[in-house]
Protein backbone atom coordinates (compact mmCIF):
# COMPACT_ATOMS: atom_id res chain seq x y z
CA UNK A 1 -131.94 -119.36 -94.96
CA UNK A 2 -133.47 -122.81 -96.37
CA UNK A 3 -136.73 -122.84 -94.75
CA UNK A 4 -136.24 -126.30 -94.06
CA UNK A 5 -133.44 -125.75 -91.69
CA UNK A 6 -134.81 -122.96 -89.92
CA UNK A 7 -136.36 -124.09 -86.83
CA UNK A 8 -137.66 -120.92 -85.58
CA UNK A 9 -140.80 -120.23 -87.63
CA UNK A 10 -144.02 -118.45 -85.64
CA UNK A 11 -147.38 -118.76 -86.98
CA UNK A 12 -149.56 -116.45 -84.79
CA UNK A 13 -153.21 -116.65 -84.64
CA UNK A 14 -154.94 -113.18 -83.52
CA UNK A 15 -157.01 -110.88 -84.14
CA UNK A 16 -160.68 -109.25 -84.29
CA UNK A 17 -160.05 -106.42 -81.04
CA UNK A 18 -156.72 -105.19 -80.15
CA UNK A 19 -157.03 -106.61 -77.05
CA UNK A 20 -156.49 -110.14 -79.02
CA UNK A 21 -153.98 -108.68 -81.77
CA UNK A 22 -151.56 -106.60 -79.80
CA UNK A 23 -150.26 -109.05 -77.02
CA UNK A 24 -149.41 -111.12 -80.04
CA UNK A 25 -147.53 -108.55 -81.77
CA UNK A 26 -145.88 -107.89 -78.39
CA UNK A 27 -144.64 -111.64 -78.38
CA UNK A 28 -143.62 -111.88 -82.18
CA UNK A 29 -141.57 -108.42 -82.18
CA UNK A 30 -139.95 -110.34 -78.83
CA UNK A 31 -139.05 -113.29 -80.76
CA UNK A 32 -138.08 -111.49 -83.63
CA UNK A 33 -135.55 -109.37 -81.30
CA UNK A 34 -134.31 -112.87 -79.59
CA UNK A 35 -134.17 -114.47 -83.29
CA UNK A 36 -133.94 -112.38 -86.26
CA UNK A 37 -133.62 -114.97 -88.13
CA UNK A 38 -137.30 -116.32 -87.09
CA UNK A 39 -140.08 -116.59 -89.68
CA UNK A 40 -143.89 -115.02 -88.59
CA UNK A 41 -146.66 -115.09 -90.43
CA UNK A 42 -149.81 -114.11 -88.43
CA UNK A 43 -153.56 -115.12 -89.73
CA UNK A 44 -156.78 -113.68 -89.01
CA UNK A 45 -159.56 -112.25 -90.67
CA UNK A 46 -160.21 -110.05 -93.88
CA UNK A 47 -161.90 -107.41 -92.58
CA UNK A 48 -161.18 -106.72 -89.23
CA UNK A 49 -158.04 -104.28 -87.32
CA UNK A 50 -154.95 -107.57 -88.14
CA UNK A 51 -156.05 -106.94 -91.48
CA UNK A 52 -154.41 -103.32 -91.76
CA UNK A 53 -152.25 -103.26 -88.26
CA UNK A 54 -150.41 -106.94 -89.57
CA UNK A 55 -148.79 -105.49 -93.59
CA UNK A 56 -148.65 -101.97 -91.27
CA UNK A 57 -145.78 -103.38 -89.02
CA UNK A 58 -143.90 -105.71 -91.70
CA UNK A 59 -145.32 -108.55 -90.74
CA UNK A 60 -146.54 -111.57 -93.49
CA UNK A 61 -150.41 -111.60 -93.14
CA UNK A 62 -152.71 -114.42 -94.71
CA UNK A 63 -156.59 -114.60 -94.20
CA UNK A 64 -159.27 -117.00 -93.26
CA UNK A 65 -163.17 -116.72 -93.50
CA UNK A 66 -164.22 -117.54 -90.00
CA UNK A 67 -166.33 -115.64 -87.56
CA UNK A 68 -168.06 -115.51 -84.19
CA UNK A 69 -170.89 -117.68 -82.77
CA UNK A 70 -173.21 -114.99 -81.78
CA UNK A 71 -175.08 -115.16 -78.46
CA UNK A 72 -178.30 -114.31 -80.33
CA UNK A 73 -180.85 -115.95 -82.80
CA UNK A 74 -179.68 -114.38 -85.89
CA UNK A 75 -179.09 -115.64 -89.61
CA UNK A 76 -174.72 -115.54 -88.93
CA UNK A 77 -175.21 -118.58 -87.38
CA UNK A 78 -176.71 -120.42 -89.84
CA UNK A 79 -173.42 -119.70 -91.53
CA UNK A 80 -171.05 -120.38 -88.92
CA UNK A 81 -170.63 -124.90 -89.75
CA UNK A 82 -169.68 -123.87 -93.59
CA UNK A 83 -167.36 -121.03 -92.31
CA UNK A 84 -165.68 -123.41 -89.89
CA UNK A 85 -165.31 -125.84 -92.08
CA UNK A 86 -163.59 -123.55 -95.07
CA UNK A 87 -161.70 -121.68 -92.57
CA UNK A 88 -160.05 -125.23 -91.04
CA UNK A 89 -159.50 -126.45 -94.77
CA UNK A 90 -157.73 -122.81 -95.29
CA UNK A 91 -155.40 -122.63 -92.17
CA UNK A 92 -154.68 -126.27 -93.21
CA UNK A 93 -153.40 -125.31 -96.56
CA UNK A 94 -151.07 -122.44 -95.16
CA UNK A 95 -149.80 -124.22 -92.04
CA UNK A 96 -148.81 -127.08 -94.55
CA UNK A 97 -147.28 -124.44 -96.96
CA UNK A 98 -145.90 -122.45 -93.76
CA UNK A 99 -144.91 -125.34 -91.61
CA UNK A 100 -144.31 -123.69 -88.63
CA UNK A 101 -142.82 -124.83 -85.67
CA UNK A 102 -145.14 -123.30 -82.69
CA UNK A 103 -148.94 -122.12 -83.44
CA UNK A 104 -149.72 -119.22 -81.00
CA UNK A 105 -152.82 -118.45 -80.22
CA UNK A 106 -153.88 -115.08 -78.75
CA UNK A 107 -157.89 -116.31 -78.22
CA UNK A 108 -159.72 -114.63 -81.26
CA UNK A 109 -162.37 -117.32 -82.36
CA UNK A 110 -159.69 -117.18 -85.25
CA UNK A 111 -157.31 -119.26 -83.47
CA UNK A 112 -159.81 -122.09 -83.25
CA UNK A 113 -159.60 -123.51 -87.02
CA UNK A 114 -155.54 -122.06 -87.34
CA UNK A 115 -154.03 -123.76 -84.28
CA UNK A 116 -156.68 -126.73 -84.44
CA UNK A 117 -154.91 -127.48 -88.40
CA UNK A 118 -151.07 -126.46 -86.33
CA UNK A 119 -151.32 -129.26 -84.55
CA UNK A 120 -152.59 -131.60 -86.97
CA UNK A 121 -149.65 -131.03 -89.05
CA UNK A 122 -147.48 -131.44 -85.57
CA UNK A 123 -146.47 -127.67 -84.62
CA UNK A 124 -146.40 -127.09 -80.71
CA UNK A 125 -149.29 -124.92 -79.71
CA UNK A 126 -148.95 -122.04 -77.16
CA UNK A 127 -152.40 -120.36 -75.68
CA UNK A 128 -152.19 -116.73 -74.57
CA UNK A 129 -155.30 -115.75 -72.39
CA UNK A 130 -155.56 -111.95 -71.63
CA UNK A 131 -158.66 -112.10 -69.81
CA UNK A 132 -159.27 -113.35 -65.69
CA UNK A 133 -162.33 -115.82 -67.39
CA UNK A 134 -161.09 -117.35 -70.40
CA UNK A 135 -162.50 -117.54 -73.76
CA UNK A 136 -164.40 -120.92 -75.54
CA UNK A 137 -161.64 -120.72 -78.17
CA UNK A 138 -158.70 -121.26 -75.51
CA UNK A 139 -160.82 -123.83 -73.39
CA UNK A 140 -161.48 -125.73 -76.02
CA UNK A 141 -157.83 -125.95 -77.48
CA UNK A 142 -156.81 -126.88 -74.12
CA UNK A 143 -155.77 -130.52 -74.22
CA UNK A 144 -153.70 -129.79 -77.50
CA UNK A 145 -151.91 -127.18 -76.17
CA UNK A 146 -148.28 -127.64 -74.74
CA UNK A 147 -148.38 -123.83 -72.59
CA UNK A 148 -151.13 -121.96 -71.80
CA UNK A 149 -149.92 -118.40 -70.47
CA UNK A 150 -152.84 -116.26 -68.25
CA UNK A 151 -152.75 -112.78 -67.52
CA UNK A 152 -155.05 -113.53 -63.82
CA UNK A 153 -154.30 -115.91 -61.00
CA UNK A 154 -157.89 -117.15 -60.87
CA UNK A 155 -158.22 -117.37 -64.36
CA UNK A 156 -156.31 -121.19 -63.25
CA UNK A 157 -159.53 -122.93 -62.13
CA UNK A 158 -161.28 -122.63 -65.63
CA UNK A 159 -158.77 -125.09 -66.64
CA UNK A 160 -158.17 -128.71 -66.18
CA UNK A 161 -154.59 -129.40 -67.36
CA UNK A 162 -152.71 -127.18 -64.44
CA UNK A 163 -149.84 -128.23 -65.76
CA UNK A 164 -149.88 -126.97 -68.44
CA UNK A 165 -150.66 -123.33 -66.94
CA UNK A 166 -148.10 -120.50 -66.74
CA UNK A 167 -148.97 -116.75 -64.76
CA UNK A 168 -146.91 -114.51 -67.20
CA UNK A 169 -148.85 -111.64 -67.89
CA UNK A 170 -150.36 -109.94 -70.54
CA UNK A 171 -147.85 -108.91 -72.95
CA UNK A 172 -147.93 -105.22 -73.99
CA UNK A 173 -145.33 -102.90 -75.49
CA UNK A 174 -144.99 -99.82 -73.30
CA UNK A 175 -142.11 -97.28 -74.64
CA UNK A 176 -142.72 -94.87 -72.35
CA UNK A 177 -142.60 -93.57 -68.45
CA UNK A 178 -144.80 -91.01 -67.18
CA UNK A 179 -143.47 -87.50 -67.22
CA UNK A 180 -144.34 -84.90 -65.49
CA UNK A 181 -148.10 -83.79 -64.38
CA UNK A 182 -148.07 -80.74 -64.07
CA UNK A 183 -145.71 -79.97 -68.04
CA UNK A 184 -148.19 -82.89 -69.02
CA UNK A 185 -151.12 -80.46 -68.48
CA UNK A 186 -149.85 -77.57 -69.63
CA UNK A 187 -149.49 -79.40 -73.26
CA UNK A 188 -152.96 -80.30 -72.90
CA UNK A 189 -154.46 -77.10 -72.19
CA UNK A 190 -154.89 -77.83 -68.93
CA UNK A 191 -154.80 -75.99 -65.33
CA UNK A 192 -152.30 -77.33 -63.73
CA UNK A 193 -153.15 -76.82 -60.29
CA UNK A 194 -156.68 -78.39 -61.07
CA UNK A 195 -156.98 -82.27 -60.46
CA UNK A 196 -157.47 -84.00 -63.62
CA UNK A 197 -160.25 -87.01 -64.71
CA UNK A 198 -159.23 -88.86 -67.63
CA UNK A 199 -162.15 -90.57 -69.18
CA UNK A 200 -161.59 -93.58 -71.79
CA UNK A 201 -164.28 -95.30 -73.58
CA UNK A 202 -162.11 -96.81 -76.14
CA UNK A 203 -161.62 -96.60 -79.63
CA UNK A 204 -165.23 -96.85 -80.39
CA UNK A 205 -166.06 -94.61 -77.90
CA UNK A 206 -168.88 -95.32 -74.69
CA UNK A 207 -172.28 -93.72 -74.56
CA UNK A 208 -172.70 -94.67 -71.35
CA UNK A 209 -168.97 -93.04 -70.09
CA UNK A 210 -169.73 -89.91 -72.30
CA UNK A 211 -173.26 -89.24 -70.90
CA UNK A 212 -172.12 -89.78 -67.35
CA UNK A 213 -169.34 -86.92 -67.79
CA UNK A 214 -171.53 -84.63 -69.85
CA UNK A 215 -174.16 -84.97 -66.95
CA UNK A 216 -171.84 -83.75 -64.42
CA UNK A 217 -169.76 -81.38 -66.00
CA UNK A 218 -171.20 -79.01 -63.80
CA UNK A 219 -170.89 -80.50 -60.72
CA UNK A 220 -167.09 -81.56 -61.52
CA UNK A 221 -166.32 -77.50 -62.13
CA UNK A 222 -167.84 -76.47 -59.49
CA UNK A 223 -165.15 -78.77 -57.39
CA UNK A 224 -162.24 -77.34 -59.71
CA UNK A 225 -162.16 -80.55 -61.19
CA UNK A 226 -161.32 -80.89 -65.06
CA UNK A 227 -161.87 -83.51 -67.60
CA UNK A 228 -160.57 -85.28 -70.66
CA UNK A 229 -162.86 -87.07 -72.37
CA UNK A 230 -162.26 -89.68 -75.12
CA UNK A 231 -165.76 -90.23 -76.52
CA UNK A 232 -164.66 -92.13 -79.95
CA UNK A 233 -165.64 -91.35 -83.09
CA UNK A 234 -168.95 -91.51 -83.70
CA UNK A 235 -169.93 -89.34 -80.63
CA UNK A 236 -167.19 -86.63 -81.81
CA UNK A 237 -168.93 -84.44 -84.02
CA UNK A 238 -172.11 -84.26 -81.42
CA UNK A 239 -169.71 -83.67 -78.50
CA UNK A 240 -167.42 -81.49 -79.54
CA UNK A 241 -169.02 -77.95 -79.70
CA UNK A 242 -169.57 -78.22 -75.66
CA UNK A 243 -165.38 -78.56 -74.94
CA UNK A 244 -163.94 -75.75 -73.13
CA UNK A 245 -161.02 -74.75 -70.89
CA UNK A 246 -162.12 -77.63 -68.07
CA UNK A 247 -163.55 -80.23 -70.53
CA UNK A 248 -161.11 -81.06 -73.09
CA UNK A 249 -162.74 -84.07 -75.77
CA UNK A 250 -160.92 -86.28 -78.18
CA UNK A 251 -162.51 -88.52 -80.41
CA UNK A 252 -159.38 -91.09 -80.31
CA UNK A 253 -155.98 -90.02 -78.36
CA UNK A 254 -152.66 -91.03 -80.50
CA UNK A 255 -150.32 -89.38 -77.79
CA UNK A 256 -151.59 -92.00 -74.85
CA UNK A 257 -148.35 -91.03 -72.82
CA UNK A 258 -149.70 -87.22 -72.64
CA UNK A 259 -152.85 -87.80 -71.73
CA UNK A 260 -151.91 -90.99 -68.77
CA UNK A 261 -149.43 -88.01 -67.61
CA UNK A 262 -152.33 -85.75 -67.17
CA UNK A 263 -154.28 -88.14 -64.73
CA UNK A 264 -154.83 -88.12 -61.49
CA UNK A 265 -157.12 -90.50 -61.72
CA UNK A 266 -158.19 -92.71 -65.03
CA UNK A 267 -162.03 -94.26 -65.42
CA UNK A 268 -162.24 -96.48 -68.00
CA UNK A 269 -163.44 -100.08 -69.62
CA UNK A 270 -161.96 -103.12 -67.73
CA UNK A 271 -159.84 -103.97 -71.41
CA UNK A 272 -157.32 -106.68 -70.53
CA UNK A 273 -154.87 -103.97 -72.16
CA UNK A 274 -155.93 -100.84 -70.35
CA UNK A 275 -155.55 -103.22 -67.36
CA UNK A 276 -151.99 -104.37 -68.11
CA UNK A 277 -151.11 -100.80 -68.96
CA UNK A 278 -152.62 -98.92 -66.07
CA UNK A 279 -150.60 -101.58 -64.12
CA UNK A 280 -147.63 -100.96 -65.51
CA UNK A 281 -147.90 -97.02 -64.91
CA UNK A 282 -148.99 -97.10 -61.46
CA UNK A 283 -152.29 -95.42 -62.56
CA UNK A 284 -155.41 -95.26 -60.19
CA UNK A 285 -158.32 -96.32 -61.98
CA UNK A 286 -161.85 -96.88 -61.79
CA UNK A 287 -163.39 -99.71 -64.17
CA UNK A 288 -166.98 -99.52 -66.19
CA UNK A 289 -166.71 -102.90 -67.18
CA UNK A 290 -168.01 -103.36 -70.82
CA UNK A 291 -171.94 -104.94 -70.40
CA UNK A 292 -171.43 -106.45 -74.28
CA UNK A 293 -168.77 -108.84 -74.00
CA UNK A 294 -168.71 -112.45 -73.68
CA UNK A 295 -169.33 -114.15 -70.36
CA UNK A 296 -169.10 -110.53 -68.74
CA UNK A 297 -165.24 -111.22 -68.83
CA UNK A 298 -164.60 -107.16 -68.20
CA UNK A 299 -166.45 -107.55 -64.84
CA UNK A 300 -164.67 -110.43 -63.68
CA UNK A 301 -160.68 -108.37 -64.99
CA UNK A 302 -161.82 -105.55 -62.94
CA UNK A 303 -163.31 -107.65 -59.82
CA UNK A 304 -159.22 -109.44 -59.65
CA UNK A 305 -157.83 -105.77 -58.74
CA UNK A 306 -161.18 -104.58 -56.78
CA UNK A 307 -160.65 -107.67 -54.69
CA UNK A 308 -156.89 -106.47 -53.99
CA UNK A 309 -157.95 -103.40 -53.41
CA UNK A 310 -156.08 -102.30 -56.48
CA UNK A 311 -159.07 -100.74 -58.10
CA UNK A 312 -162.57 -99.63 -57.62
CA UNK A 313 -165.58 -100.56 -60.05
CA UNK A 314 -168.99 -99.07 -61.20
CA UNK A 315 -170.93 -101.32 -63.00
CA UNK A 316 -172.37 -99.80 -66.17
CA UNK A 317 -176.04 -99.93 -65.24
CA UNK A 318 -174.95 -97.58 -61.81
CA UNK A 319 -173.32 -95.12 -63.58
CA UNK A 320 -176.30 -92.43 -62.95
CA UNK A 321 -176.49 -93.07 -59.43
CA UNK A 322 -172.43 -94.26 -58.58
CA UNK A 323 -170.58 -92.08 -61.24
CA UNK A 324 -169.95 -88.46 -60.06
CA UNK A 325 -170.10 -89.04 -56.10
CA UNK A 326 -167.61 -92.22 -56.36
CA UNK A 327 -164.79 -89.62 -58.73
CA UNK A 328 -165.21 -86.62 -55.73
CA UNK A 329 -164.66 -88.92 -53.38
CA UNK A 330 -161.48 -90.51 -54.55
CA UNK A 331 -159.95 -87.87 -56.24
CA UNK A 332 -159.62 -85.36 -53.37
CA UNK A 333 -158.18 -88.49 -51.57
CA UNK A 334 -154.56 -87.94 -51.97
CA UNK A 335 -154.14 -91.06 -49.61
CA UNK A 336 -156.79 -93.00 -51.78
CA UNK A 337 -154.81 -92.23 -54.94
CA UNK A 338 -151.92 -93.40 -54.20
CA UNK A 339 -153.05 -96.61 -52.42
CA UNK A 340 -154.53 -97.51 -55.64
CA UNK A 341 -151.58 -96.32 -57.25
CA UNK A 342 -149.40 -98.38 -55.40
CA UNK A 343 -151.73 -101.99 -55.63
CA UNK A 344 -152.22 -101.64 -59.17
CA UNK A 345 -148.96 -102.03 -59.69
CA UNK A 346 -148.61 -105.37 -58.12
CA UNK A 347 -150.75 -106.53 -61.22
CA UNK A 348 -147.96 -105.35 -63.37
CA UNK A 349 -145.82 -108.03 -65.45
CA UNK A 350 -143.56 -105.71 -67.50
CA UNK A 351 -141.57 -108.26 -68.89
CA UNK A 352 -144.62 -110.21 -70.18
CA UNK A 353 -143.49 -110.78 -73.94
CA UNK A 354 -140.15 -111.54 -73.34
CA UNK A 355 -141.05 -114.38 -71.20
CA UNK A 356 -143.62 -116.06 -73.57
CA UNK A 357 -141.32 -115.29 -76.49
CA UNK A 358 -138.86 -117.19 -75.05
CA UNK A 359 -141.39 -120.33 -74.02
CA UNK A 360 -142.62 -120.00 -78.10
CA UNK A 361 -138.71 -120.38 -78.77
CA UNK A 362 -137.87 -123.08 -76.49
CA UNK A 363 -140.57 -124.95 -77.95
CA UNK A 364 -139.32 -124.49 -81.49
CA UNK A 365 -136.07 -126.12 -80.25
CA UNK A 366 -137.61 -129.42 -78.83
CA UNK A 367 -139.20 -130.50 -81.98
């Protein structure tokens, strides 16, 4: 098809942490399913996960040099005017070549310069915010964007333009149901009459999460309870050698459904994924919010369900004190469980994507 008379042609801005990239490779593989004919190309950064995920999955990738404003005094920042700058001229020079209809943004600091040059050149601009306290990137885009789509109720009052504002979700692609528990933990290696602790500290791995559970092992055997650690990669090697029958330890899972079908009950960082996903399962969960993110934004995804009473939360400095008596407690609940269980789901948007795909279409057809 001449490009010129195709109409439906995505450029997606995401990137940096998969809890930027993947919502927007939830939307585009919607569109893409609504439209085959539609044209994607997604930009982000050299050297970070779009990088190798983006060519992975058959999508067309182009780079920019941009990065983050850090927090801290440091010699990046010196840096960051010259990388803005080079960055904007770069995204202008592919949206012009690109000319796509919509710009979505998934609210990496990438999207700044690549939407910012969208609109220049007249593409619509939709915002995707995953998190309950949005990002500088998103607030700033704000007055040139036509939708903004939030994963959290509150996250409304951080913005001016309500109506502009949209409570879809956070698009994720979930293939899967939960299967059976107790077959679930007899793949694992697991006693199946034993309640199960699933531990997640992300793909990286969480010092904090793994030194809590290797603290208590003990205690947690002693109560017949078992535990599946996912410590990440660099704590692996150090961790390993102490895994046995009741402490099973992963440095990254690739068979998520498994190990979710083990649970009985799921801590883990308050990711706006792990959120949406947890949601979606029916999973009861208690959060460690992340202390090293921006704006504490991980406290304030897991405080949305604690205030529901869809959730419970430790923060990260009360893990030693907080961490083994809050688990015993809930998971010999039964009742607890599955009032969590049940609330959590009320968080759940399943059809997420599909909905915002069709808002980045609509607004393809009304230029």
């Amino acid at each position: 098809m001449n490009r010129s008379n195709n109409i439906y042609r995505f450029v997606f801005a995401a990137g940096g942490t998969g809890g930027h990239l993947y919502p927007a490779v939830a939307v585009a593989a919607s569109i893409k399913k609504m439209k085959p004919e539609a044209e994607i190309l997604f930009v982000g950064t050299k050297h970070k996960l779009e990088s190798k995920v983006i060519p992975s999955l058959g999508y067309k990738f182009k780079s920019i040099v941009i990065s983050g404003f850090s927090r801290k005094i440091n010699l990046s920042n010196l840096l960051f005017p010259f990388k803005l700058i080079y960055g904007s001229l770069q995204s202008l020079i592919i949206n012009f070549s690109f000319k796509p209809k919509v710009a979505v943004g998934a609210g990496a600091y990438v999207a700044g310069p690549v939407l910012w040059s969208a609109s220049v050149l007249g593409s619509k601009l939709l915002l995707m915010e995953q998190n309950s306290f949005p990002g500088i990137t998103n607030r700033l885009l704000e007055k040139k964007a036509n939708e903004i789509h939030l994963s959290f109720e509150e996250s409304k009052k951080y913005f001016r333009m309500k109506e502009k504002l949209f409570v879809t979700g956070n698009p994720i692609r979930i293939d899967f149901e939960l299967s059976d528990k107790k077959s679930a933990k007899n793949k694992v290696g697991l006693d199946e009459n034993k309640k199960t602790l699933v531990v997640l500290g992300g793909s990286l791995g969480a010092k904090s999460l793994n030194d809590s559970v290797i603290n208590n092992i003990e205690k947690f055997q002693k109560e017949n309870i078992q535990v599946v650690l996912q410590c990440g990669k660099r704590y692996y090697n150090e961790l390993k050698s102490i895994e046995n029958s009741s402490l099973k330890i992963y440095d990254f899972i690739d068979d998520m459904p498994k190990i979710y079908s083990c649970a009985d009950l799921i801590v883990a960082r308050a990711g706006a994924t792990t959120i949406a996903e947890t949601a979606y399962l029916g999973l009861p969960v208690i959060f460690v919010p992340s202390p090293n993110v921006a704006e504490d934004h991980q406290y304030k995804n897991a405080k949305s369900l604690v205030d529901e009473n869809a959730a419970e939360v430790i923060k990260d400095n009360n893990l030693k004190e907080e961490f083994y008596v809050k688990i015993r407690s809930i998971i010999n609940d039964d009742n607890r469980l599955t009032e969590l269980a049940e609330n959590i789901k009320k968080f759940s948007k399943p059809d997420a994507a599909n909905e915002i795909a069709k808002r980045a279409i609509t607004l393809a057809e009304t230029i």
